[in-house]
N, C-alpha and C. Protein backbone atom coordinates (compact mmCIF):
# COMPACT_ATOMS: atom_id res chain seq x y z
N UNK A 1 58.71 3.42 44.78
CA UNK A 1 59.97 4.07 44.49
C UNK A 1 60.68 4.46 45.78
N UNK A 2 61.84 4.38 45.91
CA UNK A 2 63.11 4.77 46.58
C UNK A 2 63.44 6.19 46.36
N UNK A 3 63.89 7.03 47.75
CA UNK A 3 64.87 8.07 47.14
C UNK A 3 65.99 7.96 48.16
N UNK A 4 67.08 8.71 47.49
CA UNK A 4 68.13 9.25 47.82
C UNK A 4 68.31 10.70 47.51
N UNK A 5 68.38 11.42 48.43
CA UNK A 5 68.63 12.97 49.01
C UNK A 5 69.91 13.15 49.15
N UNK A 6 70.79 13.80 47.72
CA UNK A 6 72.17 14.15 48.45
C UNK A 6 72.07 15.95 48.47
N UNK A 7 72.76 16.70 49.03
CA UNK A 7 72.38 18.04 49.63
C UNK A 7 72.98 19.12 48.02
N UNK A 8 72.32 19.72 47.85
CA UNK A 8 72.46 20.36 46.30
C UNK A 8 71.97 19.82 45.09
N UNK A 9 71.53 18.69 45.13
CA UNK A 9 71.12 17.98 43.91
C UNK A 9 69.50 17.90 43.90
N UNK A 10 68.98 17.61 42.83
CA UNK A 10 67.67 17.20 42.68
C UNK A 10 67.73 15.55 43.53
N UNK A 11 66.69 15.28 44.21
CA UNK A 11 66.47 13.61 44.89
C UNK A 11 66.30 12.86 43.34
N UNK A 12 67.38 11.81 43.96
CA UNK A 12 67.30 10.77 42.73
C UNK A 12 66.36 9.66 43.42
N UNK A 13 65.12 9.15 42.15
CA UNK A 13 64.66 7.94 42.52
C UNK A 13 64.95 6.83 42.18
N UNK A 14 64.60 6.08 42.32
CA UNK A 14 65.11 4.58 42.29
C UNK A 14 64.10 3.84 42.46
N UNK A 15 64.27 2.16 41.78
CA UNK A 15 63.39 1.51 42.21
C UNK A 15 64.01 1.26 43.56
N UNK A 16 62.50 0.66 44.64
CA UNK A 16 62.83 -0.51 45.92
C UNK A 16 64.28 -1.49 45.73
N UNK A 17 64.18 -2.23 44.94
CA UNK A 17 65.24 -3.43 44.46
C UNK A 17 66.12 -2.73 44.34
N UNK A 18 66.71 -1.97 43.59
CA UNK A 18 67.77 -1.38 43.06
C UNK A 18 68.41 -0.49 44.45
N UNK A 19 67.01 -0.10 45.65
CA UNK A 19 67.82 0.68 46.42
C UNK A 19 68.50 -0.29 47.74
N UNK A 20 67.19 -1.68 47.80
CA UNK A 20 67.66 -2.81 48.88
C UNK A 20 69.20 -2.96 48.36
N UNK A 21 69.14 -3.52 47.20
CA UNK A 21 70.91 -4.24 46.74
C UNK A 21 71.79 -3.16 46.74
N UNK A 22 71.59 -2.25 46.56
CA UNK A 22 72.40 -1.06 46.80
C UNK A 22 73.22 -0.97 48.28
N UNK A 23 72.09 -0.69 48.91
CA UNK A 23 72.42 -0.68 50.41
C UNK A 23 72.73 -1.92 51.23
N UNK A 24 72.55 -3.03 50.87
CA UNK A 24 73.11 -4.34 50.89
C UNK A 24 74.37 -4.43 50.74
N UNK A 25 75.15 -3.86 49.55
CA UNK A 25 76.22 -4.02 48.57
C UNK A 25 77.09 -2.82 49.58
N UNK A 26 76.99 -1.87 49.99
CA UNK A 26 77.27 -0.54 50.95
C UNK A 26 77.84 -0.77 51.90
N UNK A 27 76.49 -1.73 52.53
CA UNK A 27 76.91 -2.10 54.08
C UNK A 27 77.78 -2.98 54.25
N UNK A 28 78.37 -3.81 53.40
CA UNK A 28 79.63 -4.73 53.51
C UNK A 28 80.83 -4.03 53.45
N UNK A 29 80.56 -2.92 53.12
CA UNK A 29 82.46 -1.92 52.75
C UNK A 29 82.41 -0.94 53.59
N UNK A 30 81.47 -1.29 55.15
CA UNK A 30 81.23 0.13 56.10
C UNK A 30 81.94 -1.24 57.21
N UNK A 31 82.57 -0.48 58.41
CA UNK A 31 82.28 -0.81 59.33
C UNK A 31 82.20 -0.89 60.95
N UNK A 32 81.80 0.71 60.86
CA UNK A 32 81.10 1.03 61.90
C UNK A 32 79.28 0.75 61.81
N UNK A 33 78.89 -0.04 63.04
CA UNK A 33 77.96 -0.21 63.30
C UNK A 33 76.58 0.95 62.89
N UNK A 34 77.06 2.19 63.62
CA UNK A 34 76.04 3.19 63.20
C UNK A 34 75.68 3.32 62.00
N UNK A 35 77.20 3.53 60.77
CA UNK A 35 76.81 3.43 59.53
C UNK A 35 76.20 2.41 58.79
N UNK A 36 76.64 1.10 59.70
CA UNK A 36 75.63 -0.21 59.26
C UNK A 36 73.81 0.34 59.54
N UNK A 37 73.79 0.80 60.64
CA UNK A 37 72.45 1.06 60.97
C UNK A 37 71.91 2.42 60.12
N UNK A 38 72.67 3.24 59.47
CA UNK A 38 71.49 4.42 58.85
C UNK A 38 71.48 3.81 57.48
N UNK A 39 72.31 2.31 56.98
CA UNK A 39 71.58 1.91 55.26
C UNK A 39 70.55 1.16 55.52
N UNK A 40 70.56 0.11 57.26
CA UNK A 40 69.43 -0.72 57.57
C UNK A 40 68.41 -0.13 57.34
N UNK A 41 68.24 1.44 57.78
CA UNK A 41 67.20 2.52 57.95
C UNK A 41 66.69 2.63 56.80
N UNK A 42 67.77 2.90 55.72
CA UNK A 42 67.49 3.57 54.40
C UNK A 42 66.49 2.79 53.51
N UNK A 43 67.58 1.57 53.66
CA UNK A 43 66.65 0.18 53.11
C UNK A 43 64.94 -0.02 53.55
N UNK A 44 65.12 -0.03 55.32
CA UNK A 44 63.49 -0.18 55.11
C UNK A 44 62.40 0.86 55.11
N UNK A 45 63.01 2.24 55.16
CA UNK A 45 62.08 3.42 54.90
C UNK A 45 61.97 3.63 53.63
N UNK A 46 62.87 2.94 52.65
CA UNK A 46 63.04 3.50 50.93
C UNK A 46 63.48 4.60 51.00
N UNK A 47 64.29 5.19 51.89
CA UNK A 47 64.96 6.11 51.38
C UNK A 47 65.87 6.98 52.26
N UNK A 48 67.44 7.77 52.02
CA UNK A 48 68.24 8.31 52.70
C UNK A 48 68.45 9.95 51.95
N UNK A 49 68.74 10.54 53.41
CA UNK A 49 68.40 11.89 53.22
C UNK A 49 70.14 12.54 53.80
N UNK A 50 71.20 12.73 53.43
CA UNK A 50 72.47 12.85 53.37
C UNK A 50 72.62 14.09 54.24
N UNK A 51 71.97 15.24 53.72
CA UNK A 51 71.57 16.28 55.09
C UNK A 51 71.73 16.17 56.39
N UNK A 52 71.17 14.87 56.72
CA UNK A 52 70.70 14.26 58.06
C UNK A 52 71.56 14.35 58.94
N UNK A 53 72.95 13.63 58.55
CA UNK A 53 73.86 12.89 58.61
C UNK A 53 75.05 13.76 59.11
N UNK A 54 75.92 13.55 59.83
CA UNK A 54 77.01 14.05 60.43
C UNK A 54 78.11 14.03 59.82
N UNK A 55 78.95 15.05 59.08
CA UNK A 55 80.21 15.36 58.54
C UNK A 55 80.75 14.04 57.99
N UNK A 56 81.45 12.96 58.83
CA UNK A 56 82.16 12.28 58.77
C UNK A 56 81.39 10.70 58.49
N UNK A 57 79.96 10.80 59.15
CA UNK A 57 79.62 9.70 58.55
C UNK A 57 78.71 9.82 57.30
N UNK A 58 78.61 11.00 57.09
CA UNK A 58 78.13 11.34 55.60
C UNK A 58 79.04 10.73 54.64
N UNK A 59 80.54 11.49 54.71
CA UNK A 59 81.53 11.11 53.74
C UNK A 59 81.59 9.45 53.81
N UNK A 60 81.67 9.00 54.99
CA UNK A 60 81.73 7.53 54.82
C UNK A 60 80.77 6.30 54.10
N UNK A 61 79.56 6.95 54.10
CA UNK A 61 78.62 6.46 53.54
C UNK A 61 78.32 6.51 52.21
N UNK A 62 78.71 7.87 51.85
CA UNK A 62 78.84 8.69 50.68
C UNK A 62 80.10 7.51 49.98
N UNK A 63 80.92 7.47 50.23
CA UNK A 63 82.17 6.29 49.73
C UNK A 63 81.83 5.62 49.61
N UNK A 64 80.88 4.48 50.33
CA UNK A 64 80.82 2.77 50.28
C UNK A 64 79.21 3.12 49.17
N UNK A 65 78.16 4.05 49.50
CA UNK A 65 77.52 3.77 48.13
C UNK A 65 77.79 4.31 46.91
N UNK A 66 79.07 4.99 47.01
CA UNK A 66 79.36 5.23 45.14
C UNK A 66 80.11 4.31 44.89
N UNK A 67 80.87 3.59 45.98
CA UNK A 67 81.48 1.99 45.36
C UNK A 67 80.77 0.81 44.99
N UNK A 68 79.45 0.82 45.55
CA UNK A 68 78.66 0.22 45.80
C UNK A 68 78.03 0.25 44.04
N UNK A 69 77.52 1.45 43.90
CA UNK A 69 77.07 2.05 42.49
C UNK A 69 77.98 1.65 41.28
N UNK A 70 79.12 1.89 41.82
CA UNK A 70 80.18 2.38 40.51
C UNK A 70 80.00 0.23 40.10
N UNK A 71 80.33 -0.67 41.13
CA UNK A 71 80.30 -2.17 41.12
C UNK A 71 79.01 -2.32 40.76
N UNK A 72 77.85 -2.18 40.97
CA UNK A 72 76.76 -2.85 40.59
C UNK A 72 76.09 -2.30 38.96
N UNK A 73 76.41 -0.77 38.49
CA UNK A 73 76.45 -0.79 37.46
C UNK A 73 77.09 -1.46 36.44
N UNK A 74 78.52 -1.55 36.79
CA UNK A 74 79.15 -2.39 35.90
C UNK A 74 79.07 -3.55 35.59
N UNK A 75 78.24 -4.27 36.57
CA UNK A 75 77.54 -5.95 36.62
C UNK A 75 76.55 -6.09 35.44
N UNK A 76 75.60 -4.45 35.22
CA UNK A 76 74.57 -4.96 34.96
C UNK A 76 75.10 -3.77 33.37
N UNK A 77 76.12 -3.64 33.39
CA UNK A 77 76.61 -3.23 31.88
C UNK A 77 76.67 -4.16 31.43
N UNK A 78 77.79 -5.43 31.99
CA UNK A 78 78.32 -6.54 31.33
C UNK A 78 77.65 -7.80 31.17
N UNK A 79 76.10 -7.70 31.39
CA UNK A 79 75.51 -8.53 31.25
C UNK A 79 75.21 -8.70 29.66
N UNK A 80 75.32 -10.25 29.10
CA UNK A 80 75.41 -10.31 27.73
C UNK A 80 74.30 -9.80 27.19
N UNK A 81 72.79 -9.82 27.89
CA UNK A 81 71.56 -9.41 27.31
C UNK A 81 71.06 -8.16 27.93
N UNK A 82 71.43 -7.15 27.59
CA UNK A 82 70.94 -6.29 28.60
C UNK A 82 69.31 -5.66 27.76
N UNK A 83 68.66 -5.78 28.83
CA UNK A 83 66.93 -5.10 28.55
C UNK A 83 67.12 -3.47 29.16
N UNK A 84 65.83 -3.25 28.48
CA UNK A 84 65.33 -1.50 29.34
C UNK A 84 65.79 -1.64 30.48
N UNK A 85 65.27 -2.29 31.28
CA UNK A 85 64.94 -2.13 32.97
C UNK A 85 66.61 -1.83 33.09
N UNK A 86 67.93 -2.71 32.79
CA UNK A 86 69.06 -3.03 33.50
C UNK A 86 69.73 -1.57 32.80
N UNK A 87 69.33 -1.43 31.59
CA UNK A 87 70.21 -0.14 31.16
C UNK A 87 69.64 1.10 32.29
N UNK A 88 68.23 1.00 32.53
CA UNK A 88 67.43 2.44 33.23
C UNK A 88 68.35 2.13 34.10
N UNK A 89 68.13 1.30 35.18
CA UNK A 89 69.11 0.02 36.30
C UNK A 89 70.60 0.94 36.31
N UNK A 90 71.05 0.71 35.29
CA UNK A 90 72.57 1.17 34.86
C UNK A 90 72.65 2.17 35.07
N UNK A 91 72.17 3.31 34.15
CA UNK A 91 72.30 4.99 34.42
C UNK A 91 71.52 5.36 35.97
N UNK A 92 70.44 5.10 36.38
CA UNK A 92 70.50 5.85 37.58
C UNK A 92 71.23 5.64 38.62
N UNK A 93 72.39 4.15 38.29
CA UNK A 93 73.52 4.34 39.02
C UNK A 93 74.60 5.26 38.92
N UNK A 94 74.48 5.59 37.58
CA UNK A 94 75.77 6.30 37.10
C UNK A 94 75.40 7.76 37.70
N UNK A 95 74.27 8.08 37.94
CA UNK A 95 73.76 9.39 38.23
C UNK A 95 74.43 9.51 39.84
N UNK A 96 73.66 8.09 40.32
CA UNK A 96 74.12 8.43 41.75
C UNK A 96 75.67 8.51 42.20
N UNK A 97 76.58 7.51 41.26
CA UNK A 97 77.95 7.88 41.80
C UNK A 97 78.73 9.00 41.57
N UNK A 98 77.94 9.69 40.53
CA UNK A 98 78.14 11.29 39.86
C UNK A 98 77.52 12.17 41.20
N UNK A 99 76.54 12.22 41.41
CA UNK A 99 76.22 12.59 42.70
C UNK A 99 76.96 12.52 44.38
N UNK A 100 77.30 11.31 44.14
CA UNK A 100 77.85 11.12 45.43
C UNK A 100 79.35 11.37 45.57
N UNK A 101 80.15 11.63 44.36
CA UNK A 101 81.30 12.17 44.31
C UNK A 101 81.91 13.06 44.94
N UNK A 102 80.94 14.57 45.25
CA UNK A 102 81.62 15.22 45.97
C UNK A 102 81.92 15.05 47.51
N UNK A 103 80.82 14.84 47.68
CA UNK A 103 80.24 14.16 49.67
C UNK A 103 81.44 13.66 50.06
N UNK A 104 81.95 12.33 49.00
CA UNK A 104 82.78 11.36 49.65
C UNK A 104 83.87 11.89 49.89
N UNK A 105 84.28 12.61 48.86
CA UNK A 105 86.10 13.25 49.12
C UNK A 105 86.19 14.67 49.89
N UNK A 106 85.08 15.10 49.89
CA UNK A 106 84.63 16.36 51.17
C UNK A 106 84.35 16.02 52.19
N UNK A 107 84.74 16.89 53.59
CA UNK A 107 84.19 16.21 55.04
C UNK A 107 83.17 16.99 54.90
């Protein structure tokens, strides 16, 4: 399992997969280098801790993975067969872009 640490919330887990493509999907809508480098991080430690993180590249990061979330849930809504895994898949995205809402539009 994966986590993500945003500051006030309970840590949401995640599977590995769900947190690689996540942060995959992130790092294409960032692009400053550093912020490329703390999802590289995230990805291979399994997990990001938002705390960590400095004002401005919090919010930035905070943006590209609730876009990231808000797009990859909706992939795996509109899939014609959806199983357990893609619905679980589904909502703990929805959790995280509910989560990551405030971060992004706050410095």
């Amino acid at each position: 399992m994966a986590v993500i640490s945003v500051p006030g919330q309970a840590p949401l887990r995640l599977r590995k997969h769900t947190m690689r493509e996540l942060c995959t999907r992130a790092n294409t809508l960032l692009t400053a280098d550093a912020d490329k480098y703390v999802l590289d991080q995230a990805t291979a430690l399994e997990s990001l801790y938002f705390d960590t993180l400095p004002g401005d590249q919090r919010k930035r990061i905070a943006a590209a993975l609730m876009s990231a979330a808000d797009a990859y849930r909706a992939e795996l809504l509109a899939l014609p067969e959806e199983d357990a895994d893609e619905r679980s898949r589904a909502e703990v995205l929805g959790e995280l872009s509910l989560s990551l809402q405030e971060l992004a539009t706050t410095a």
